[in-house]
Structure formats: C-alpha cells, structure tokens
N, C-alpha and C. Protein backbone atom coordinates (compact mmCIF):
# COMPACT_ATOMS: atom_id res chain seq x y z
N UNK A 1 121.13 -28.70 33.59
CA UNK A 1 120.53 -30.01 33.68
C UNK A 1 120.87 -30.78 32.40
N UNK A 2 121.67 -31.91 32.64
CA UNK A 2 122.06 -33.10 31.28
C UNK A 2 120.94 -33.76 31.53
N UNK A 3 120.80 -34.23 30.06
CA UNK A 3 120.17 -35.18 29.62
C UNK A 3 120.44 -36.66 30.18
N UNK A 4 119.92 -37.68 30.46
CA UNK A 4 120.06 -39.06 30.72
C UNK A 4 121.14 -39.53 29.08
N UNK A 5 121.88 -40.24 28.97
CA UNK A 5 122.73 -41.09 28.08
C UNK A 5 121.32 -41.90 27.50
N UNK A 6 120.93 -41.50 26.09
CA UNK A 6 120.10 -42.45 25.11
C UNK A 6 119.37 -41.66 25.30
N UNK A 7 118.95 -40.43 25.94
CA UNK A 7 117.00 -39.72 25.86
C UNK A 7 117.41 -38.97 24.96
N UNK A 8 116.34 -38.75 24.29
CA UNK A 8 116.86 -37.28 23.20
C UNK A 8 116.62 -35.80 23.89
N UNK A 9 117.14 -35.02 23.26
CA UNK A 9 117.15 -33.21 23.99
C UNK A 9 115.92 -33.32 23.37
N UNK A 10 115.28 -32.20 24.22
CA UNK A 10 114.02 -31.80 24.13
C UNK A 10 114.08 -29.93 23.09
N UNK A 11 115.23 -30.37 22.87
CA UNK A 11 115.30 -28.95 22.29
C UNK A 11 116.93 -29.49 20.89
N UNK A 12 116.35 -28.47 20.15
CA UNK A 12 116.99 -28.90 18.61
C UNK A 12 117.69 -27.47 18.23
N UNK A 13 118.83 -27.55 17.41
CA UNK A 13 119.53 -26.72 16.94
C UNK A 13 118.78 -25.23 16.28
N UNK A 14 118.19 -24.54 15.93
CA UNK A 14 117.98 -23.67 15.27
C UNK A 14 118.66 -23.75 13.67
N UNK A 15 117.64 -23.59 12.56
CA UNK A 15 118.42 -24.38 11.51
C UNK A 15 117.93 -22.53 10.92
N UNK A 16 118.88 -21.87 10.02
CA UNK A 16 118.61 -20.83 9.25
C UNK A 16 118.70 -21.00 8.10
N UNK A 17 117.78 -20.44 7.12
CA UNK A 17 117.90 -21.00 5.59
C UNK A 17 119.29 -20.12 5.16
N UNK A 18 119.82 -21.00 3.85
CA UNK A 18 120.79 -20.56 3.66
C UNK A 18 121.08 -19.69 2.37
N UNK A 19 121.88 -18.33 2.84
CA UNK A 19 121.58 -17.08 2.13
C UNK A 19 122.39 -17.79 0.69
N UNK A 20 121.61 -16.87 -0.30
CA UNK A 20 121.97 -16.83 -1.64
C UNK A 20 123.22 -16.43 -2.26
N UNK A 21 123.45 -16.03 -0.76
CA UNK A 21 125.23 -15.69 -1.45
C UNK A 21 126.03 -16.91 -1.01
N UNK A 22 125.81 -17.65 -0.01
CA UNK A 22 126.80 -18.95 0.36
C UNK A 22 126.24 -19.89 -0.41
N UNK A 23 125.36 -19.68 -1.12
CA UNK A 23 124.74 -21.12 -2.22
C UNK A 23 125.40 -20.77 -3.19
N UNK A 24 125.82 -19.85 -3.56
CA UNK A 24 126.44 -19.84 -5.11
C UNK A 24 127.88 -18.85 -4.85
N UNK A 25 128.73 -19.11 -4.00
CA UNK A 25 129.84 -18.62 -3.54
C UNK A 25 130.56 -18.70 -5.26
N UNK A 26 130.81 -18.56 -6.31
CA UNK A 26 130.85 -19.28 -7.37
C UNK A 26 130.15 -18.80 -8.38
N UNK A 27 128.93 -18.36 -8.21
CA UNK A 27 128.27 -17.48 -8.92
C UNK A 27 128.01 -16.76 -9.07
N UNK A 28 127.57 -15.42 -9.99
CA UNK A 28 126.49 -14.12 -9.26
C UNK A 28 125.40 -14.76 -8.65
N UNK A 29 124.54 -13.44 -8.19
CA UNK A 29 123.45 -13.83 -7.72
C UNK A 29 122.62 -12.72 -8.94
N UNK A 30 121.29 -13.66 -8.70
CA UNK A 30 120.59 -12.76 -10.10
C UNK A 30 119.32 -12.11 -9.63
N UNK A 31 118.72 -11.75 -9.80
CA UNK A 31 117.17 -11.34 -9.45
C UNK A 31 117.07 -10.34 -8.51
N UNK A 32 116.04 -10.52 -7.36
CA UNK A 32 116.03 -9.50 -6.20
C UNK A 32 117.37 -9.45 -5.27
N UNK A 33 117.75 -11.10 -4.88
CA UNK A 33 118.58 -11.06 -4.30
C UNK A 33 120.13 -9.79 -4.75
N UNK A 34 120.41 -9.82 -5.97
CA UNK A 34 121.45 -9.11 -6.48
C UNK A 34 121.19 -7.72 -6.60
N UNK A 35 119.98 -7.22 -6.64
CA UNK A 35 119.80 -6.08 -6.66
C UNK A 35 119.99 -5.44 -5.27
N UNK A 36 119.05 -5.98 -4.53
CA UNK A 36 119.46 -5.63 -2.98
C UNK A 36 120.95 -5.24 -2.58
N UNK A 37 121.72 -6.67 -2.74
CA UNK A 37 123.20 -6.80 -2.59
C UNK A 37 123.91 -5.91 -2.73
N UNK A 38 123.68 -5.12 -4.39
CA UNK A 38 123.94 -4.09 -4.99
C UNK A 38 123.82 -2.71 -4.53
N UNK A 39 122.34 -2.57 -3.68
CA UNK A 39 122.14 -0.99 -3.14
C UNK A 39 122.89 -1.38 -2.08
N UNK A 40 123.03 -2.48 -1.28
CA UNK A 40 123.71 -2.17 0.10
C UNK A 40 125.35 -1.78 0.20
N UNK A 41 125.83 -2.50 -0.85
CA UNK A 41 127.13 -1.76 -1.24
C UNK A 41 127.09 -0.52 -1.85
N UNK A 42 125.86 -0.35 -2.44
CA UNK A 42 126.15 1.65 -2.76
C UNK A 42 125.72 1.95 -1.64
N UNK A 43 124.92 1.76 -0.75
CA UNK A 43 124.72 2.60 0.58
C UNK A 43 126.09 2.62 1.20
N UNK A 44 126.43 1.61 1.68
CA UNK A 44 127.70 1.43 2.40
C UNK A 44 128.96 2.69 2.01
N UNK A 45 129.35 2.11 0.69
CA UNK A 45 130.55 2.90 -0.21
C UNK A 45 130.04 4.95 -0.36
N UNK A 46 128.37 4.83 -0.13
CA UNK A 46 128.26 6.30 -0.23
C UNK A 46 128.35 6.96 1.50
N UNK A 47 128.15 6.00 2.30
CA UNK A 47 128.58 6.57 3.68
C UNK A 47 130.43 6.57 4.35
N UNK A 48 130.55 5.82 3.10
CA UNK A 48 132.19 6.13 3.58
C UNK A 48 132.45 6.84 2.81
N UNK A 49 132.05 7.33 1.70
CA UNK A 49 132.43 8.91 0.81
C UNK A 49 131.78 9.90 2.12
N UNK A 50 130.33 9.60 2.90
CA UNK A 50 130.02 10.64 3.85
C UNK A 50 131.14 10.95 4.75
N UNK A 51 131.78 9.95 5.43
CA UNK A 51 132.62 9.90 6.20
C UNK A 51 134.06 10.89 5.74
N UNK A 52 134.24 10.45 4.64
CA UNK A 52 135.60 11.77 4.52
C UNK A 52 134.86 13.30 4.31
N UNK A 53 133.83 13.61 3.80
CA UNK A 53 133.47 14.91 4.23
C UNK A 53 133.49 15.23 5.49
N UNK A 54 133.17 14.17 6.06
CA UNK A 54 132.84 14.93 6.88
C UNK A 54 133.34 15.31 8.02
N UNK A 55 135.18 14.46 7.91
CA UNK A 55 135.81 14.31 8.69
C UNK A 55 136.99 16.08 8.10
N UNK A 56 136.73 16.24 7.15
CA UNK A 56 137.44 17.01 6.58
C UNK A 56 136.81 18.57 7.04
N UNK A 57 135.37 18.47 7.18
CA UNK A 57 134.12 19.27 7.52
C UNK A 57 134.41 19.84 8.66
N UNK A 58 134.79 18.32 9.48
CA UNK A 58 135.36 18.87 11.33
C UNK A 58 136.36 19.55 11.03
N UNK A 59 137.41 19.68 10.78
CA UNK A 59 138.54 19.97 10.75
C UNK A 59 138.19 21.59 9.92
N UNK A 60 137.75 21.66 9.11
CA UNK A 60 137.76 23.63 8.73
C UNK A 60 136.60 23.49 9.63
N UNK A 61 135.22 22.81 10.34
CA UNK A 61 134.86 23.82 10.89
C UNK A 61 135.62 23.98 12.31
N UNK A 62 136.96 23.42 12.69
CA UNK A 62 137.89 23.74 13.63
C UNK A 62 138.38 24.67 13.73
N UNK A 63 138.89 24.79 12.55
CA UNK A 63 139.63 26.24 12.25
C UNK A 63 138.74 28.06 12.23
N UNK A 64 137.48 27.86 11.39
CA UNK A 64 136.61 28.33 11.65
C UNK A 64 136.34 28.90 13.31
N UNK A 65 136.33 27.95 14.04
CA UNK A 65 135.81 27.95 15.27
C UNK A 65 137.03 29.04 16.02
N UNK A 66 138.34 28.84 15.67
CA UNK A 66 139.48 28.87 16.78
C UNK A 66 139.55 30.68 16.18
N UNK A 67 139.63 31.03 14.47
CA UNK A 67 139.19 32.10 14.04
C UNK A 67 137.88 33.20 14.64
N UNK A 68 136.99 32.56 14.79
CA UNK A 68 136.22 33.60 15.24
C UNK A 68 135.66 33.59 17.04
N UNK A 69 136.25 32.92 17.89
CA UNK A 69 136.64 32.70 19.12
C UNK A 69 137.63 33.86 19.32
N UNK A 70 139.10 34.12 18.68
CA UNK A 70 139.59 35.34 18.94
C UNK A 70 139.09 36.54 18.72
N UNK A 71 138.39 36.41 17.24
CA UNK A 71 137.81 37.81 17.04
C UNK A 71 136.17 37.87 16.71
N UNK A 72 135.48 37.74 17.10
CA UNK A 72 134.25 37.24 16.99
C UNK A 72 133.55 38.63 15.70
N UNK A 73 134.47 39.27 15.89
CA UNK A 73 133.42 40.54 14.46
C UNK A 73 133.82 40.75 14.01
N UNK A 74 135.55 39.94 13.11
CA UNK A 74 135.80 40.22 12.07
C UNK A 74 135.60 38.80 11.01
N UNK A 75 135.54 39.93 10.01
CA UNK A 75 135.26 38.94 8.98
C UNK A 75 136.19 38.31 7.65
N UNK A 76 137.39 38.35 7.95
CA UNK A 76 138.91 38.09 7.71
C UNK A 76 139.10 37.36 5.87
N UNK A 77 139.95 37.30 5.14
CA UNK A 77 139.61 36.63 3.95
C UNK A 77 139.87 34.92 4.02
N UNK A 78 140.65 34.98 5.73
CA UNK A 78 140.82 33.69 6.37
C UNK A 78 139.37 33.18 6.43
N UNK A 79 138.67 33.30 7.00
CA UNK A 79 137.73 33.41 7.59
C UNK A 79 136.49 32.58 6.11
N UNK A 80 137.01 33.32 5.48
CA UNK A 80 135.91 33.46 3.77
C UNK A 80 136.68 31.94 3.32
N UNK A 81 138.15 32.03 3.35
CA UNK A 81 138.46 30.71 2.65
C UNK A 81 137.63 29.34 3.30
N UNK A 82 137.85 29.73 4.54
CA UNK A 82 137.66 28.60 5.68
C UNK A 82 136.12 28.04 5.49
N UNK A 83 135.42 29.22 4.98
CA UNK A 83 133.86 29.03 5.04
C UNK A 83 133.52 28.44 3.56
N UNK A 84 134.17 28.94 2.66
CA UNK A 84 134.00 28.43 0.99
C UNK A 84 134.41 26.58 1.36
N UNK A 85 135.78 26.48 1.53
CA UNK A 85 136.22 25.40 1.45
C UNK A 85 134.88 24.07 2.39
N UNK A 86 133.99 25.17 3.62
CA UNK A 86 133.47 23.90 4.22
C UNK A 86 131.69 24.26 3.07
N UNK A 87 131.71 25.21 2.66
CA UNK A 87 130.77 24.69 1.49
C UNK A 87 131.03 23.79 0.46
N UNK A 88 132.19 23.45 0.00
CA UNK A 88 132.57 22.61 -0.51
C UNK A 88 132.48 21.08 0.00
N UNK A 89 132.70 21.04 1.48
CA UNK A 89 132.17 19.48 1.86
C UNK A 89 130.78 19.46 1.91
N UNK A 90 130.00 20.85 2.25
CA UNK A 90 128.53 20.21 2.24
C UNK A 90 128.19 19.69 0.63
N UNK A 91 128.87 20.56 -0.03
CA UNK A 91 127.94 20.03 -1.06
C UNK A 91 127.95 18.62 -1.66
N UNK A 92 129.57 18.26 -1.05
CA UNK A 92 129.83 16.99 -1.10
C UNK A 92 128.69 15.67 -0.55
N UNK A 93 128.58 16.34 1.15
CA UNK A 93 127.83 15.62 1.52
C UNK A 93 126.20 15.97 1.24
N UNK A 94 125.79 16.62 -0.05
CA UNK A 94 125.05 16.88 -0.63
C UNK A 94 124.66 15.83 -2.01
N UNK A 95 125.63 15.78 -2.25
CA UNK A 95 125.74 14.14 -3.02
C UNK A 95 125.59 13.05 -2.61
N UNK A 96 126.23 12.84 -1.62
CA UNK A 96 126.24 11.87 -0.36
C UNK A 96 124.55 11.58 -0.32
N UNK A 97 123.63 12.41 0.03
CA UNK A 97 122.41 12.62 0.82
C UNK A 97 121.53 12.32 -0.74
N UNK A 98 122.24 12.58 -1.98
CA UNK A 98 121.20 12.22 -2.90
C UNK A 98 121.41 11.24 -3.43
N UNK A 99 122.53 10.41 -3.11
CA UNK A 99 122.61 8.69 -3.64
C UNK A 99 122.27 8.52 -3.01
N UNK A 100 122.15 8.51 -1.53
CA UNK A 100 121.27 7.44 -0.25
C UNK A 100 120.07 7.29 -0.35
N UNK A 101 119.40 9.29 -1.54
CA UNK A 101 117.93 8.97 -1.48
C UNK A 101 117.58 8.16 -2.54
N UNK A 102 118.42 7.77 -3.82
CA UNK A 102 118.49 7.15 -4.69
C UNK A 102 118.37 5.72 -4.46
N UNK A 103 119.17 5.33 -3.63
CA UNK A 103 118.77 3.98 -2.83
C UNK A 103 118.00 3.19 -2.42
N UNK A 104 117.92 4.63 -1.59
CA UNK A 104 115.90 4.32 -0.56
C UNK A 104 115.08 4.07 -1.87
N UNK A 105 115.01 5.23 -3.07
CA UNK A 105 114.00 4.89 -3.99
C UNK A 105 113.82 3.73 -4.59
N UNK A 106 115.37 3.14 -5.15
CA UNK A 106 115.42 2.68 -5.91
C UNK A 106 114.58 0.84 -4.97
N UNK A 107 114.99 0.63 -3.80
CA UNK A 107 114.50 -0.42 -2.77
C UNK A 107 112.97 -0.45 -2.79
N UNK A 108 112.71 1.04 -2.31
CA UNK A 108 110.88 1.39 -2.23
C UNK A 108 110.46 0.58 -3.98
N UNK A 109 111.23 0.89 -5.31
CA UNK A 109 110.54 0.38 -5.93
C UNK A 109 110.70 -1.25 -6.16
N UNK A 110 111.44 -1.54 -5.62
CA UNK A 110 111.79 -3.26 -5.70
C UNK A 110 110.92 -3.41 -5.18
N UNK A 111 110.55 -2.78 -3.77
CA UNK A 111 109.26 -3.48 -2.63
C UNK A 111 107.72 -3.85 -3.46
N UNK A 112 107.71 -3.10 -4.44
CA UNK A 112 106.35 -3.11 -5.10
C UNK A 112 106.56 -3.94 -6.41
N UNK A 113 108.06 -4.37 -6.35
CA UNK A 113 107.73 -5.92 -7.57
C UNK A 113 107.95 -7.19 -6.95
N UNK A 114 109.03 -7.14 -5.78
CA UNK A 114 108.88 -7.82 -5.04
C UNK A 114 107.94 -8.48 -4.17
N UNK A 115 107.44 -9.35 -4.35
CA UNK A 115 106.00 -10.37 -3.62
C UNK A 115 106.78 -11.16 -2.94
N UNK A 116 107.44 -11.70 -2.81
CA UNK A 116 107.61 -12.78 -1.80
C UNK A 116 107.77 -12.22 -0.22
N UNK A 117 107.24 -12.77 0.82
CA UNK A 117 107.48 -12.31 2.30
C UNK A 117 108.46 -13.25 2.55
N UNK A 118 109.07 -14.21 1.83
CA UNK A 118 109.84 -14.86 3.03
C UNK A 118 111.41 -14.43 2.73
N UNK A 119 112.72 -14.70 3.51
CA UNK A 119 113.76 -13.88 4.00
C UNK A 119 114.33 -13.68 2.02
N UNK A 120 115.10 -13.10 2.08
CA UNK A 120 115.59 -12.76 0.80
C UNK A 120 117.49 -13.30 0.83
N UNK A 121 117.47 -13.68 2.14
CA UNK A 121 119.05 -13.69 2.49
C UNK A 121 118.93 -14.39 3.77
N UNK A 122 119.10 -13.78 5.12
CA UNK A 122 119.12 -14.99 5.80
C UNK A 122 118.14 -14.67 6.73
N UNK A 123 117.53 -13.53 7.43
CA UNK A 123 116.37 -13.29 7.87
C UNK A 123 115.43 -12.15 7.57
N UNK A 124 116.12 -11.61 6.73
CA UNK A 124 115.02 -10.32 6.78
C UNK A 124 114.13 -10.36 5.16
N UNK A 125 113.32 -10.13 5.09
CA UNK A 125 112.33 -10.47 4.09
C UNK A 125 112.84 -8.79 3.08
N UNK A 126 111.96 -8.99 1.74
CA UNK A 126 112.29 -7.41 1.25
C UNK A 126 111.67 -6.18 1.85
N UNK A 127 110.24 -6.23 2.88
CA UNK A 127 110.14 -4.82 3.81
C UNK A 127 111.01 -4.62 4.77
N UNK A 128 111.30 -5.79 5.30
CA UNK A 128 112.50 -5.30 6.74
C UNK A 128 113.64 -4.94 5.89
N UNK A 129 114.30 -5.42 4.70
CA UNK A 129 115.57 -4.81 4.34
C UNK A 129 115.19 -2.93 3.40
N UNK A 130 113.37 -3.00 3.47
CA UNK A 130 113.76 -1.33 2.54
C UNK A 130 113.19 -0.80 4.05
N UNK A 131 113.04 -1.13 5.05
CA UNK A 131 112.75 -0.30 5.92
C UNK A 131 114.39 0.01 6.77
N UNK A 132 114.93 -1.43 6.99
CA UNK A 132 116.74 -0.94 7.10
C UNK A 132 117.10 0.22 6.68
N UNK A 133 116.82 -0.23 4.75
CA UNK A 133 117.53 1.31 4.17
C UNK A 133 116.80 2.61 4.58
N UNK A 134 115.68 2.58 4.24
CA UNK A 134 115.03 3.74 4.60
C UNK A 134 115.44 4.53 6.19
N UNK A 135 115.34 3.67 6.99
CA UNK A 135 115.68 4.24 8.54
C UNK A 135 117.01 4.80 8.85
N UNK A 136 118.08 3.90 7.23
CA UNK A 136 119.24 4.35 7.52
C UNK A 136 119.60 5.68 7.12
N UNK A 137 119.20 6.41 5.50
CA UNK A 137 119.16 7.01 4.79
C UNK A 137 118.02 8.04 5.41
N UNK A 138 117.09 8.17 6.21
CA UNK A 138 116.69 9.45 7.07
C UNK A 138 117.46 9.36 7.72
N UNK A 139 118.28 8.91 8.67
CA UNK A 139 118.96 9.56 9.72
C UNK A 139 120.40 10.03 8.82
N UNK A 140 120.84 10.21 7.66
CA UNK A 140 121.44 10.82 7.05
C UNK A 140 120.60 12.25 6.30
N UNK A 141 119.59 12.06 6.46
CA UNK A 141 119.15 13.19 5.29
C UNK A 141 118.87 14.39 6.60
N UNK A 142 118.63 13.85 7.69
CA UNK A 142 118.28 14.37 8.77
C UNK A 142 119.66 15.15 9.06
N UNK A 143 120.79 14.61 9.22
CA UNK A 143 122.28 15.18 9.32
C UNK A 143 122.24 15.80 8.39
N UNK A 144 122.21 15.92 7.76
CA UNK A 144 122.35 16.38 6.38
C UNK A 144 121.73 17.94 6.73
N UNK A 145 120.48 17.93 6.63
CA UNK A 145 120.29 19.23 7.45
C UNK A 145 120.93 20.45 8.74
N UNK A 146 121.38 19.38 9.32
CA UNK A 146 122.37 19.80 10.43
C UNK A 146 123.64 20.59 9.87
N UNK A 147 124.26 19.75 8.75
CA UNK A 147 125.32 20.13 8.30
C UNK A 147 125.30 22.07 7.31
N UNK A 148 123.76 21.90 6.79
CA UNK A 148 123.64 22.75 5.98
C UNK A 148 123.68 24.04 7.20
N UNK A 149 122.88 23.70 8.74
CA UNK A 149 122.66 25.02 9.42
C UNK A 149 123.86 25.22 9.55
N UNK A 150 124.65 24.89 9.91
CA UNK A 150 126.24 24.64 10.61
C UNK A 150 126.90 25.78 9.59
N UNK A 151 126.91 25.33 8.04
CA UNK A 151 127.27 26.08 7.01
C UNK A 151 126.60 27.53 7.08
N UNK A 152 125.52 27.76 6.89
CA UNK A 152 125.06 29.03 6.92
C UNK A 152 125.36 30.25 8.08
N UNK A 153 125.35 29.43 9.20
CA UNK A 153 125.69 30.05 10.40
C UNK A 153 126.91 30.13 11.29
N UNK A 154 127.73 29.25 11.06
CA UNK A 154 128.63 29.35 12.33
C UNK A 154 129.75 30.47 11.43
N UNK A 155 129.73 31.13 10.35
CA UNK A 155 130.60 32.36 10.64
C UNK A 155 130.23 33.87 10.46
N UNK A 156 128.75 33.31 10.99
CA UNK A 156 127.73 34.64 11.68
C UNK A 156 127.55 34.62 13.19
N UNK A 157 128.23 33.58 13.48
CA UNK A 157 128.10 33.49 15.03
C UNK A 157 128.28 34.62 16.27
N UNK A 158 127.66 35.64 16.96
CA UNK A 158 127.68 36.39 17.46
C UNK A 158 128.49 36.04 18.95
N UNK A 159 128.74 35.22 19.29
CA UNK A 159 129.78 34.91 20.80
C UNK A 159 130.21 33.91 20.38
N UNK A 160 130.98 33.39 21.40
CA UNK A 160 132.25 32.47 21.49
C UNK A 160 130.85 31.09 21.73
N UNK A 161 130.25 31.02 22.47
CA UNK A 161 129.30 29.93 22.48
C UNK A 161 128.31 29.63 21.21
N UNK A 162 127.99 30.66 20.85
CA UNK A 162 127.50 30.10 19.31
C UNK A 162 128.70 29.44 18.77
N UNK A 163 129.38 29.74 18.39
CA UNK A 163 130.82 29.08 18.07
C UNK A 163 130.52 27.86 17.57
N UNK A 164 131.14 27.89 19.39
CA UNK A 164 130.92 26.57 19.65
C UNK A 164 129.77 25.49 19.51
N UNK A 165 128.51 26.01 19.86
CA UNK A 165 127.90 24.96 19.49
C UNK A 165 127.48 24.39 18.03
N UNK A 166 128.18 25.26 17.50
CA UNK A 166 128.09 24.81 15.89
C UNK A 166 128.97 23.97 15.57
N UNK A 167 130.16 24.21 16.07
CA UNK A 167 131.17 23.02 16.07
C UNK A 167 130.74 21.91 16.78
N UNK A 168 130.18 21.99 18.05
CA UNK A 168 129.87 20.65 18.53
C UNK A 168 128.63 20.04 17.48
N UNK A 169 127.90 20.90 16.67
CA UNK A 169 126.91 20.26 16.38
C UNK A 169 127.34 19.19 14.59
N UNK A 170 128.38 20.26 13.99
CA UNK A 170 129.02 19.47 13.46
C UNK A 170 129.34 18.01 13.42
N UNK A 171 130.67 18.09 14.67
CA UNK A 171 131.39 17.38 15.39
C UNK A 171 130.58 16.05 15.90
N UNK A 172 129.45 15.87 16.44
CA UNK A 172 128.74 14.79 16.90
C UNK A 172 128.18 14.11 15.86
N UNK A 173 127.02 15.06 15.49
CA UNK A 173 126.78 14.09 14.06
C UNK A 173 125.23 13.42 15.04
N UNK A 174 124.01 14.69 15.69
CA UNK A 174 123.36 13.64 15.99
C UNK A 174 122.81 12.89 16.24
N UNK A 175 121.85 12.68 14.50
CA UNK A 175 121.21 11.93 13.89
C UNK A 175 121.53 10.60 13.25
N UNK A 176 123.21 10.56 13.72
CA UNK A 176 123.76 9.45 12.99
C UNK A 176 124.48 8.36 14.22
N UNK A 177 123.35 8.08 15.02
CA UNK A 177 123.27 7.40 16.46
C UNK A 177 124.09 5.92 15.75
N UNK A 178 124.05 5.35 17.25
CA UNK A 178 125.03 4.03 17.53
C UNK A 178 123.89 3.11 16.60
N UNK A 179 122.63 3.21 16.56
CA UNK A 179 121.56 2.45 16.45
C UNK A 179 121.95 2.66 14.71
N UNK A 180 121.81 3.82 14.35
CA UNK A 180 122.36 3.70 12.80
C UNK A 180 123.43 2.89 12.22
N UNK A 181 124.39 3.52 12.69
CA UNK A 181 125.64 2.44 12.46
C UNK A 181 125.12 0.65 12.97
N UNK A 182 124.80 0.40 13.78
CA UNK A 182 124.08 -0.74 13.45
C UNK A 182 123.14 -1.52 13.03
N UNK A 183 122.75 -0.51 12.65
CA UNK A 183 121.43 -0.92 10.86
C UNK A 183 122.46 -0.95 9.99
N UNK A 184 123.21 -0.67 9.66
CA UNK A 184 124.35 -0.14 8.65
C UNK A 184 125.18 -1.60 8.53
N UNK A 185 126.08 -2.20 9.77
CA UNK A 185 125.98 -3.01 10.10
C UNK A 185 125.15 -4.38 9.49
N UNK A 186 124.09 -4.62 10.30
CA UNK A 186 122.96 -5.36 9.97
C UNK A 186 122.69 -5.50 8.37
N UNK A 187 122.90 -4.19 7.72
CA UNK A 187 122.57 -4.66 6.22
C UNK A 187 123.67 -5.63 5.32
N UNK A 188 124.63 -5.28 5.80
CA UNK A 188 125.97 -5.60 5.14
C UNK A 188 126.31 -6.75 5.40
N UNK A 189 125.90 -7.07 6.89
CA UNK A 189 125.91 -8.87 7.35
C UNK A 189 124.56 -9.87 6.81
N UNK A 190 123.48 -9.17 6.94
CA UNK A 190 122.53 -9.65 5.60
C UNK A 190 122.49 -9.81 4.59
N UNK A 191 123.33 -8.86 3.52
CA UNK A 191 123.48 -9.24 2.26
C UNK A 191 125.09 -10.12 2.10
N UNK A 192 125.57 -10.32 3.30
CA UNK A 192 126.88 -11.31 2.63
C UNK A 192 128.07 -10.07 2.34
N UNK A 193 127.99 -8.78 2.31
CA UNK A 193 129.11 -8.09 2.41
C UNK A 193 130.11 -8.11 3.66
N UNK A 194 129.56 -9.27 4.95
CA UNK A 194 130.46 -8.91 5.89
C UNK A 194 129.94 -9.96 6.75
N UNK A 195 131.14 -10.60 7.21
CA UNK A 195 130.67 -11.42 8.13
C UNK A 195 130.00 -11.62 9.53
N UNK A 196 129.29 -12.03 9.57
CA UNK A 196 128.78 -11.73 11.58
C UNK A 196 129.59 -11.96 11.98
N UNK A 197 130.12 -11.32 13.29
CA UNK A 197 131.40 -11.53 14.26
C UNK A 197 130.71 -12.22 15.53
C-alpha cells in the first residue's frame, strides 16, 4: 500500500546511534569503548590461535585413530609419538582456554566500573557485550574439557568404536555450536572489527 503524493508515511526510518568507532575513524577510541574493542580482538585472535590447534589436533588424533583401529592392544612408539605430539595441542589449547578466561575476567571487571546502560557501540550496552563474552568463552572452556578427555583416553581405547568416538568427539567440537560462532560474529560487528554483511 503507497502512500497518497503529499501525505507523510506513517512510519520513519529507524535511526541507530552512531558507534564510536565511525565517529572518530581518525582517532583512537579511549575509555570503555577501547577497552572493550581491545578484548574483542584478543578474543577473536585467541580463537584463531584455537583454531590451528585444533585443526592440527584432528589430524594426529587421525592418525591415532587409523593406528589403533588395526591393532587395538598394541602400544607402538608410533602410537606414544602420536599421543605426546596431541598433548602438545591440548596444552596449546590450554592457553587458548586461559586467555579467553582472562577476557571474560578482565570484561566482568569493566562491568563493575562501567555505569552507563546505554549502547557502548551500536546496540549492545556493557552487560549484553560481557555476557557475549562470557557465553562465548564457556562454550570454549566447555570444549576445552572435551579436548582434555579425548587426550587421556583415546589411546586406551579398548575397540575400534571407542576409537572412534573419540575422534568424532574431537572432530565436531560440540560445544562450539553455529550459535557460538555467531556471538563471535556479533562481537566483532559491534565493536567495528568487521563489517555487517
């Protein structure tokens, strides 16, 4: 339904305040706003350090898998390398899991100097952006756990299906849902690290 020529719309643009990073494209940003800015690029940059563990993680616990699938009761020095080397990504992603909690903390304590409720950027105020981090950073600490059983167990695995489901449990990842990656997302287009598409 158009409007008549000369009536006005009964309905108006949606106007969004405008984030602190397109006001001073030109400047830093100083205060809460920059701090925020700041953890969301260490969150970000520490889940793509997660990401090569853990892509490296799949891959020996592949090998792992294809090793004790043929021989399920030996315990080979193959076998020992394969298992050292994927302690080596957990502990990686053991680092991983303690900058994210560093994050979360470091936000939780902004939240308690931070007073203002209204958006900090373009809609989310400072509880919706430490509850972002927070929601993002458990469903890593939560993997994170996953990764450690995976380590302890899959080259004690007694059949070919334990095995496997250690590899699949690896392999999926899953605590680190579609909904994460788009909190993940969401933060990065809130603080101005990325554009909305």
């Amino acid at each position: 339904m158009q409007n008549k020529p000369g009536t006005p719309s009964k309905f108006q643009p949606l106007q969004l305040p405008q984030s602190p990073v397109t006001n001073s494209p030109n400047k830093n940003l100083t205060g809460s706003p920059r701090v925020v800015r700041d953890i969301a690029a260490d969150v970000y940059n520490t889940i793509q350090s997660w990401n090569s563990f853990f892509i490296n993680g799949a891959q020996i616990v592949k090998q792992i898998a294809i090793l004790k699938a043929d021989n399920i009761d030996v315990y080979s020095t193959e076998l020992e390398e394969y298992t050292n080397a994927l302690y080596t990504c957990v502990q990686g992603l053991k680092q991983c899991d303690e900058k994210l909690q560093l994050c979360k903390h470091q936000m939780c304590a902004l939240k308690k100097v931070e007073r203002k409720l209204e958006p900090l950027f373009i809609s989310l105020n400072i509880n919706d952006i430490v509850d972002l981090v927070s929601n993002i950073v458990n469903s890593y600490a939560e993997e994170f756990k996953v990764k450690e059983m995976v380590l302890e167990n899959i080259a004690h695995a007694k059949n070919k299906d334990e095995v496997m489901f250690f590899a699949a449990c690896w392999t999926l990842q899953p605590n680190i849902t579609d909904q994460t990656n788009l909190k993940v997302e969401a933060l990065l287009v809130e603080t101005g690290h990325k554009k909305a598409s």
